[in-house]
C-alpha atoms as a PDB file:
ATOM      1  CA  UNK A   1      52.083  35.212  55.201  1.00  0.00           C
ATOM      2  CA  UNK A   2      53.215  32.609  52.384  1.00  0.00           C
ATOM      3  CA  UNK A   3      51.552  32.918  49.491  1.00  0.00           C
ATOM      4  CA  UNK A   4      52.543  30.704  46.292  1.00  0.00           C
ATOM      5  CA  UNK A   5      50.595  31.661  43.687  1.00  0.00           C
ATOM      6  CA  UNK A   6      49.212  35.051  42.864  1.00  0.00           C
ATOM      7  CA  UNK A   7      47.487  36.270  39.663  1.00  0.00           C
ATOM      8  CA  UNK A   8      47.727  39.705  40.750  1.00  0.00           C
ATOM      9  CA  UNK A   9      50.433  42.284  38.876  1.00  0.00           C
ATOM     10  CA  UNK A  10      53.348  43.038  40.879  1.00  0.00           C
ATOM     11  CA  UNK A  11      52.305  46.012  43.339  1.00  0.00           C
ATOM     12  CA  UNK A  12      55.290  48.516  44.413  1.00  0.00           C
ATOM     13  CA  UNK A  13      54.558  47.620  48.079  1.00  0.00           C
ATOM     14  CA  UNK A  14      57.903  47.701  50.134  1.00  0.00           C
ATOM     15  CA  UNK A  15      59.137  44.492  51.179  1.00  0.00           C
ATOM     16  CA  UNK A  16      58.861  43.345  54.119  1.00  0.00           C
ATOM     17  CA  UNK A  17      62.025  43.228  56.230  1.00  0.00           C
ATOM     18  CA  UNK A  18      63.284  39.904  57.178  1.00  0.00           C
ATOM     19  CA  UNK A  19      62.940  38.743  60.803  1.00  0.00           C
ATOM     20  CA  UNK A  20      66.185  38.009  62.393  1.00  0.00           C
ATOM     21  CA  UNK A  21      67.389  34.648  63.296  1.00  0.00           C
ATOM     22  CA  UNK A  22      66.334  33.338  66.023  1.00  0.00           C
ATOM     23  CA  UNK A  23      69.085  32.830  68.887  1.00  0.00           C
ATOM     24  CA  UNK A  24      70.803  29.552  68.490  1.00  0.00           C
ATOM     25  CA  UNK A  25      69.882  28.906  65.152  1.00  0.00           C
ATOM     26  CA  UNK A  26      73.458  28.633  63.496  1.00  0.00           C
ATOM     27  CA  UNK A  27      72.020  26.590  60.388  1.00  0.00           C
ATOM     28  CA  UNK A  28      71.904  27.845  57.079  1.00  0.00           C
ATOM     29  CA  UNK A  29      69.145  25.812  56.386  1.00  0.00           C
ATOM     30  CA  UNK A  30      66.087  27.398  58.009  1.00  0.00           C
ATOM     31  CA  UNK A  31      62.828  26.453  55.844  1.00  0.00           C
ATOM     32  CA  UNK A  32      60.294  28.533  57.893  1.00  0.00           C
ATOM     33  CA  UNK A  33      61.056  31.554  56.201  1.00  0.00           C
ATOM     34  CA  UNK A  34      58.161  33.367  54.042  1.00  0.00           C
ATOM     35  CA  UNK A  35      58.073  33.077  50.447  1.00  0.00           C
ATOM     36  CA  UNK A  36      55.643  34.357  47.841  1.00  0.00           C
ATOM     37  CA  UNK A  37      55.502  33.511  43.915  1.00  0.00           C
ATOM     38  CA  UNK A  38      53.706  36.163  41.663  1.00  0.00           C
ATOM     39  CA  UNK A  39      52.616  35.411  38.008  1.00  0.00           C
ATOM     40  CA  UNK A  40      51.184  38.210  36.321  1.00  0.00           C
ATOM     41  CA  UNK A  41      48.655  38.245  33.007  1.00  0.00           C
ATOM     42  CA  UNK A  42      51.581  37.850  30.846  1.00  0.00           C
ATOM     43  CA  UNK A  43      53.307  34.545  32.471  1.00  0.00           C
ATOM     44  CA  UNK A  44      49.712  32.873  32.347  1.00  0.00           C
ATOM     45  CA  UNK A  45      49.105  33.514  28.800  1.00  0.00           C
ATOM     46  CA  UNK A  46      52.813  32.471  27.875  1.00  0.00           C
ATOM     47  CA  UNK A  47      51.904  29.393  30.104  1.00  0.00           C
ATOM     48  CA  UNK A  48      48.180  29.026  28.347  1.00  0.00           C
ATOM     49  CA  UNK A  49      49.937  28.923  24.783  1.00  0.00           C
ATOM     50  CA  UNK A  50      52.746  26.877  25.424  1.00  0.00           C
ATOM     51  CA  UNK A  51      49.975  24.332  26.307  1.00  0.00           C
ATOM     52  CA  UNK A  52      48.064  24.839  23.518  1.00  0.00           C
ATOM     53  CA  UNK A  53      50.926  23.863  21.167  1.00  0.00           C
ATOM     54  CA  UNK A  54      51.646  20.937  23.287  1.00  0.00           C
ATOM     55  CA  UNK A  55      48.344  19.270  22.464  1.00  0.00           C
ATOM     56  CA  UNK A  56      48.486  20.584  19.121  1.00  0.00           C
ATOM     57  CA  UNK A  57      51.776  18.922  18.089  1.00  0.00           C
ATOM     58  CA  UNK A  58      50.194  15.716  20.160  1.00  0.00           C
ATOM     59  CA  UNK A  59      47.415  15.735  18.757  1.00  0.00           C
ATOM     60  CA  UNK A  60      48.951  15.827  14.956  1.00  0.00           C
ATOM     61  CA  UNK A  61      51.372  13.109  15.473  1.00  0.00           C
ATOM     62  CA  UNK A  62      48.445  10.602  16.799  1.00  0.00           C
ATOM     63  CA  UNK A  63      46.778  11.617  13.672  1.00  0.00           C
ATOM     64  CA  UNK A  64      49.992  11.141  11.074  1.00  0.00           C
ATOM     65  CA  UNK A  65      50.554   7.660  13.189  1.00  0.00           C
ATOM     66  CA  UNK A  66      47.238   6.504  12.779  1.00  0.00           C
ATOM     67  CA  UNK A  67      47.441   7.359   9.174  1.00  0.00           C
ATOM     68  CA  UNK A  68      50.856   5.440   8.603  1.00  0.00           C
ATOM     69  CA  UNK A  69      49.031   2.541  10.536  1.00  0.00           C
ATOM     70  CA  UNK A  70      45.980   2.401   8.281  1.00  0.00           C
ATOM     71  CA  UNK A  71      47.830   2.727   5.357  1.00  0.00           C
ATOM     72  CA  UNK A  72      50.053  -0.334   6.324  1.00  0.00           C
ATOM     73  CA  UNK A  73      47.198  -2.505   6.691  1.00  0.00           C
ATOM     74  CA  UNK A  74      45.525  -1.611   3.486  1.00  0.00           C
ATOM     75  CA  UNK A  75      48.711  -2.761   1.598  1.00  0.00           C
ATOM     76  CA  UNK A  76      48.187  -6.221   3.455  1.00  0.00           C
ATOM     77  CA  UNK A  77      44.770  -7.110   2.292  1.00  0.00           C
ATOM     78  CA  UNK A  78      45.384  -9.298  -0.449  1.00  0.00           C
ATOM     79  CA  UNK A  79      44.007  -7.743  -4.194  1.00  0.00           C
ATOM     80  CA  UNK A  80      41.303  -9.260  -5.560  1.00  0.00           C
ATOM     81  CA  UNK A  81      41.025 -10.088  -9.664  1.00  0.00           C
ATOM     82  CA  UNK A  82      37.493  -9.856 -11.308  1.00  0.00           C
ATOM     83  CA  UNK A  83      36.595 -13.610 -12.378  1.00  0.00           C
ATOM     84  CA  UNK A  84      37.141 -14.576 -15.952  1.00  0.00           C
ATOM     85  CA  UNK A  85      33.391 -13.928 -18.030  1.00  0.00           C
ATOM     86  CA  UNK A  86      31.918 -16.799 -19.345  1.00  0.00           C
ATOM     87  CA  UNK A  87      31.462 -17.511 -22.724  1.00  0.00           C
ATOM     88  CA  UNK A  88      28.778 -15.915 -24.342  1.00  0.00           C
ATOM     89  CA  UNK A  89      25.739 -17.701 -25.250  1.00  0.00           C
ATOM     90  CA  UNK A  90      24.646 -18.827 -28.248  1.00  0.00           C
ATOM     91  CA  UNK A  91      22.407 -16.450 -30.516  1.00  0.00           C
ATOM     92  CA  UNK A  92      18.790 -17.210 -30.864  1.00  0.00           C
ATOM     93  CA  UNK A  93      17.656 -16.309 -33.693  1.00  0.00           C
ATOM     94  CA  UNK A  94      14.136 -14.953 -33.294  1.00  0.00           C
ATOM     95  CA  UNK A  95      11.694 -13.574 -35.725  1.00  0.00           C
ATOM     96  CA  UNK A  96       8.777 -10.685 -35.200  1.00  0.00           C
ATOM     97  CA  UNK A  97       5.724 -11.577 -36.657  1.00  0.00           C
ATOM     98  CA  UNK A  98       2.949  -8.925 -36.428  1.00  0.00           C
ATOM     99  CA  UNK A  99      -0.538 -10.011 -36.383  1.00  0.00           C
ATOM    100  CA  UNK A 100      -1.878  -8.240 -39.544  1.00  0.00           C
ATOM    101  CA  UNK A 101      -4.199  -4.838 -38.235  1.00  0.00           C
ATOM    102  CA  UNK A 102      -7.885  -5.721 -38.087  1.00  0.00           C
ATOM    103  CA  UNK A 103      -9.177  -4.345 -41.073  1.00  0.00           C
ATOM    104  CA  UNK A 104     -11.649  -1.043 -41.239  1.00  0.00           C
ATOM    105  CA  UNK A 105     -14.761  -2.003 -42.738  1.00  0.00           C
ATOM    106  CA  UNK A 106     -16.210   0.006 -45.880  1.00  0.00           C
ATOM    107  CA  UNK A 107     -17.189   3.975 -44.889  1.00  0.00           C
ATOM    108  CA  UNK A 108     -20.743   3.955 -44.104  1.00  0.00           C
ATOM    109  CA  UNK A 109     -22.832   5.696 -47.379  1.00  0.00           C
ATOM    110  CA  UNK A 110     -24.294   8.082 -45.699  1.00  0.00           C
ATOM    111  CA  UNK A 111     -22.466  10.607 -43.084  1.00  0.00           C
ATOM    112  CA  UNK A 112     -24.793  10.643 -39.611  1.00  0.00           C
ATOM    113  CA  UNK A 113     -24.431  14.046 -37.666  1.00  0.00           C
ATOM    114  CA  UNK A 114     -21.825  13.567 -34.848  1.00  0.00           C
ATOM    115  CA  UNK A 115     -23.885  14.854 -32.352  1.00  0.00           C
ATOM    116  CA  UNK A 116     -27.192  13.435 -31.548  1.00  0.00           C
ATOM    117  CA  UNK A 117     -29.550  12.464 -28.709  1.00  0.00           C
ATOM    118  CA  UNK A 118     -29.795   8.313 -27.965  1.00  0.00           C
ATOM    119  CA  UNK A 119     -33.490   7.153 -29.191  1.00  0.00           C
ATOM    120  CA  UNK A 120     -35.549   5.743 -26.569  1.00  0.00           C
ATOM    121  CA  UNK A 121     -35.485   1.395 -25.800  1.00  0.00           C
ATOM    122  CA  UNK A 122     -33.087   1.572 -28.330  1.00  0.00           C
ATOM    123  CA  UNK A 123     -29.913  -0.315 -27.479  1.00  0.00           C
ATOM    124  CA  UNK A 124     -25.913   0.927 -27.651  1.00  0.00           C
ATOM    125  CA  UNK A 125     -22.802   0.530 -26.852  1.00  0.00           C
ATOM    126  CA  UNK A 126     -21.057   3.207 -24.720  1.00  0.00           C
ATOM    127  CA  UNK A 127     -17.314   3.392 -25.249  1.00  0.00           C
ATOM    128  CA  UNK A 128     -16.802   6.334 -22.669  1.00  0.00           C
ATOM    129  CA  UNK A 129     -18.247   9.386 -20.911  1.00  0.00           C
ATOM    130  CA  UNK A 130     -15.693  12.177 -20.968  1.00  0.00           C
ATOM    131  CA  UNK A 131     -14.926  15.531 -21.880  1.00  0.00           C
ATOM    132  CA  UNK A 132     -16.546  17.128 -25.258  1.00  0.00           C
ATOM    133  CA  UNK A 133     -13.232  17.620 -27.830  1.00  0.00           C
ATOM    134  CA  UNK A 134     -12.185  13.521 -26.655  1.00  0.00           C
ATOM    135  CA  UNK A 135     -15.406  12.585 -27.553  1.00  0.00           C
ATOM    136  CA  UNK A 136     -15.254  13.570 -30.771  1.00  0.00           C
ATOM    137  CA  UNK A 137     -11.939  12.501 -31.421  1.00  0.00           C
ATOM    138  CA  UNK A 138     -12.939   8.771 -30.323  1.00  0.00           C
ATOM    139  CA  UNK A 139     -16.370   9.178 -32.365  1.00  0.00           C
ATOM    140  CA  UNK A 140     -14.490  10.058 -35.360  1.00  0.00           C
ATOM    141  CA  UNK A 141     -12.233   7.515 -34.943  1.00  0.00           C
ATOM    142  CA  UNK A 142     -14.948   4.936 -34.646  1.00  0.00           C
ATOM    143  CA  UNK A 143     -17.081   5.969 -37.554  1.00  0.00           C
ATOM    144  CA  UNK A 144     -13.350   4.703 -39.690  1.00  0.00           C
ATOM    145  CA  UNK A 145     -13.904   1.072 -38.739  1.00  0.00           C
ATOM    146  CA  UNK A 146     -17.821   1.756 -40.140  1.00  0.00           C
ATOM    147  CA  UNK A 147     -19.455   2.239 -36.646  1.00  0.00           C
ATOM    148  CA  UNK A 148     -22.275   3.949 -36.520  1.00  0.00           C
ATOM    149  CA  UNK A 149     -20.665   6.533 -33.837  1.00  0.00           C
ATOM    150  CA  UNK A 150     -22.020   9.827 -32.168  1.00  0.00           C
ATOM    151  CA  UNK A 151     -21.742  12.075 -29.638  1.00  0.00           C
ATOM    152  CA  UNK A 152     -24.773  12.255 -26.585  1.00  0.00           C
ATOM    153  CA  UNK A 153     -24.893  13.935 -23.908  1.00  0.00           C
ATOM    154  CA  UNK A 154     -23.984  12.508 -20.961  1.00  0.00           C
ATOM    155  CA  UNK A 155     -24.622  12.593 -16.870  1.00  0.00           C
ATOM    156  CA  UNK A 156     -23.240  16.023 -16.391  1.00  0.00           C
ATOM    157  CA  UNK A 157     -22.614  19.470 -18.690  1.00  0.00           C
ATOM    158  CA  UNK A 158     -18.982  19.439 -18.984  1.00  0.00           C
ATOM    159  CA  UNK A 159     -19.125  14.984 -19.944  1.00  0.00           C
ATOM    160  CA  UNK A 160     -20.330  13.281 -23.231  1.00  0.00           C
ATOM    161  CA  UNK A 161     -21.113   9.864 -24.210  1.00  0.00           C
ATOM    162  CA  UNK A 162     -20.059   7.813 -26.759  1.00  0.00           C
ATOM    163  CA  UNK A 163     -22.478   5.822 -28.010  1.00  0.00           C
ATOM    164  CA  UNK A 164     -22.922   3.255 -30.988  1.00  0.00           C
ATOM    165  CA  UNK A 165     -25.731   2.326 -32.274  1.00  0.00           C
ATOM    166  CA  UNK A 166     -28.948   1.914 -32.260  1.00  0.00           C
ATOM    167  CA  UNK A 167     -28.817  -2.220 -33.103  1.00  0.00           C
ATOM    168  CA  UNK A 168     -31.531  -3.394 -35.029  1.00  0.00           C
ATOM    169  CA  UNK A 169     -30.814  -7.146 -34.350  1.00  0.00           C
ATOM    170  CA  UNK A 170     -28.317  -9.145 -31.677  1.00  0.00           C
ATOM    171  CA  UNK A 171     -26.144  -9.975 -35.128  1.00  0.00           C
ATOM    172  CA  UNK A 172     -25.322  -6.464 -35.718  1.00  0.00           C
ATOM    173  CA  UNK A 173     -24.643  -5.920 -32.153  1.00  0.00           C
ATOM    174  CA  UNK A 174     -22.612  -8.502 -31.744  1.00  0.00           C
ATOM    175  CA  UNK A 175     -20.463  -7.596 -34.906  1.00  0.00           C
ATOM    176  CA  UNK A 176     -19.941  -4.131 -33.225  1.00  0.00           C
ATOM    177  CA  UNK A 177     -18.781  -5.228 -30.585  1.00  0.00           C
ATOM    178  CA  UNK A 178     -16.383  -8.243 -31.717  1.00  0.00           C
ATOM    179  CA  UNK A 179     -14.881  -4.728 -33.795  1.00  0.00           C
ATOM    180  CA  UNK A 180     -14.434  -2.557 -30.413  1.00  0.00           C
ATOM    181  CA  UNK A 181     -12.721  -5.856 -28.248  1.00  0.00           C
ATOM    182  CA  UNK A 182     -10.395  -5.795 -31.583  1.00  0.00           C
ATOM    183  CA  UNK A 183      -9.671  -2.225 -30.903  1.00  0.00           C
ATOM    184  CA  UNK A 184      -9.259  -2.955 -27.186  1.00  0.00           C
ATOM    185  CA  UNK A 185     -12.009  -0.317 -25.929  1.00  0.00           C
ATOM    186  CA  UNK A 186     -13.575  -0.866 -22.455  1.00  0.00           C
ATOM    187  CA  UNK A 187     -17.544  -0.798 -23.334  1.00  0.00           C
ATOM    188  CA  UNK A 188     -20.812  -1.761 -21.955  1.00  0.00           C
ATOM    189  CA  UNK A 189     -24.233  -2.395 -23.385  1.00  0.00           C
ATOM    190  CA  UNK A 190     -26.787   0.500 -22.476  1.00  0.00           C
ATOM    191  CA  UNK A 191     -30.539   0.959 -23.641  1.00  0.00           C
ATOM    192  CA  UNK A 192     -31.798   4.410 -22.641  1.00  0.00           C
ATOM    193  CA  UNK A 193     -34.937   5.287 -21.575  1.00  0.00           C
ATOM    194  CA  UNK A 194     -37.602   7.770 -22.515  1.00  0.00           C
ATOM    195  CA  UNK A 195     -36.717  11.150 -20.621  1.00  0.00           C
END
């Protein structure tokens, strides 16, 4: 039995007593004799690490050669210098001119409630339909340029309308409204109906 490898421990099992040469055989060199190689637990893991730091010494010098390497050909690549900046440009001289604010009109004589109902085939301007307290900031705001400005109620309970108006002629009506496209309000003409 010739075994070459075994990953057993060593067992105390007598040896086996060797044959005796065979008649004639006067050589010295007779190479059909048994052998048998044991490695225990211990050689395998002395075998397992000396590996291990093999390919970890390997694998560190790749990395400090490639390093070396890369550094060497970032020295080569030639260093570039920012171009010069061109001269500045001459200063323009520029100058703000406001347009002057449109003008408020006089305060109306006599205060008109903020909130009231639209008359009927009467004819106004609606500026928006939102909620109640923006209403009657923008109402407010509208009765400074001398608009005749109020609060109505509007298509549901939690929305207002601001309205101007009522118009007795097209001249008054258009005077409003050349004062709201001043402002810059979005508006539409509106005549309500009886309810």
């Amino acid at each position: 039995m010739q075994r070459i490898l075994a990953l057993d421990e060593p067992q105390n099992i007598p040896p086996e007593p060797p044959e005796p040469p065979a008649p004639g055989a006067g050589s010295n060199f007779d190479f059909k004799e048994d052998f048998e190689l044991v490695v225990g637990r211990r050689q395998v893991a002395a075998i397992t690490f000396l590996a291990l730091v093999l390919v970890v010494v390997c694998s560190g010098g790749a990395y400090l050669a490639g390093k070396a390497i890369s550094a060497r050909e970032e020295a080569v690549q030639p260093v570039l210098l920012p171009d010069p900046l061109p001269a500045p440009a001459p200063m323009i001289e520029a100058t703000i001119v406001r347009e002057p604010a449109p003008t408020p009109a006089p305060q109306p004589a006599a205060e008109a409630p903020l909130f009231a109902n639209p008359n009927p085939k009467a004819i106004y301007i609606q500026v928006g339909a939102v909620e109640k307290g923006v209403a009657m900031v923008i109402a407010q705001g509208l009765r400074k340029y001398a608009l005749d400005s109020f609060v109505a109620p509007g298509p549901s309970a939690k929305s207002f309308r601001v309205l101007i108006g009522p118009f007795a002629d097209a001249e008054a009506y258009q005077k409003a409204r050349n004062i709201i496209d001043q402002i810059g309000l979005d508006n539409f003409a509106r005549r309500y109906q009886a309810q």
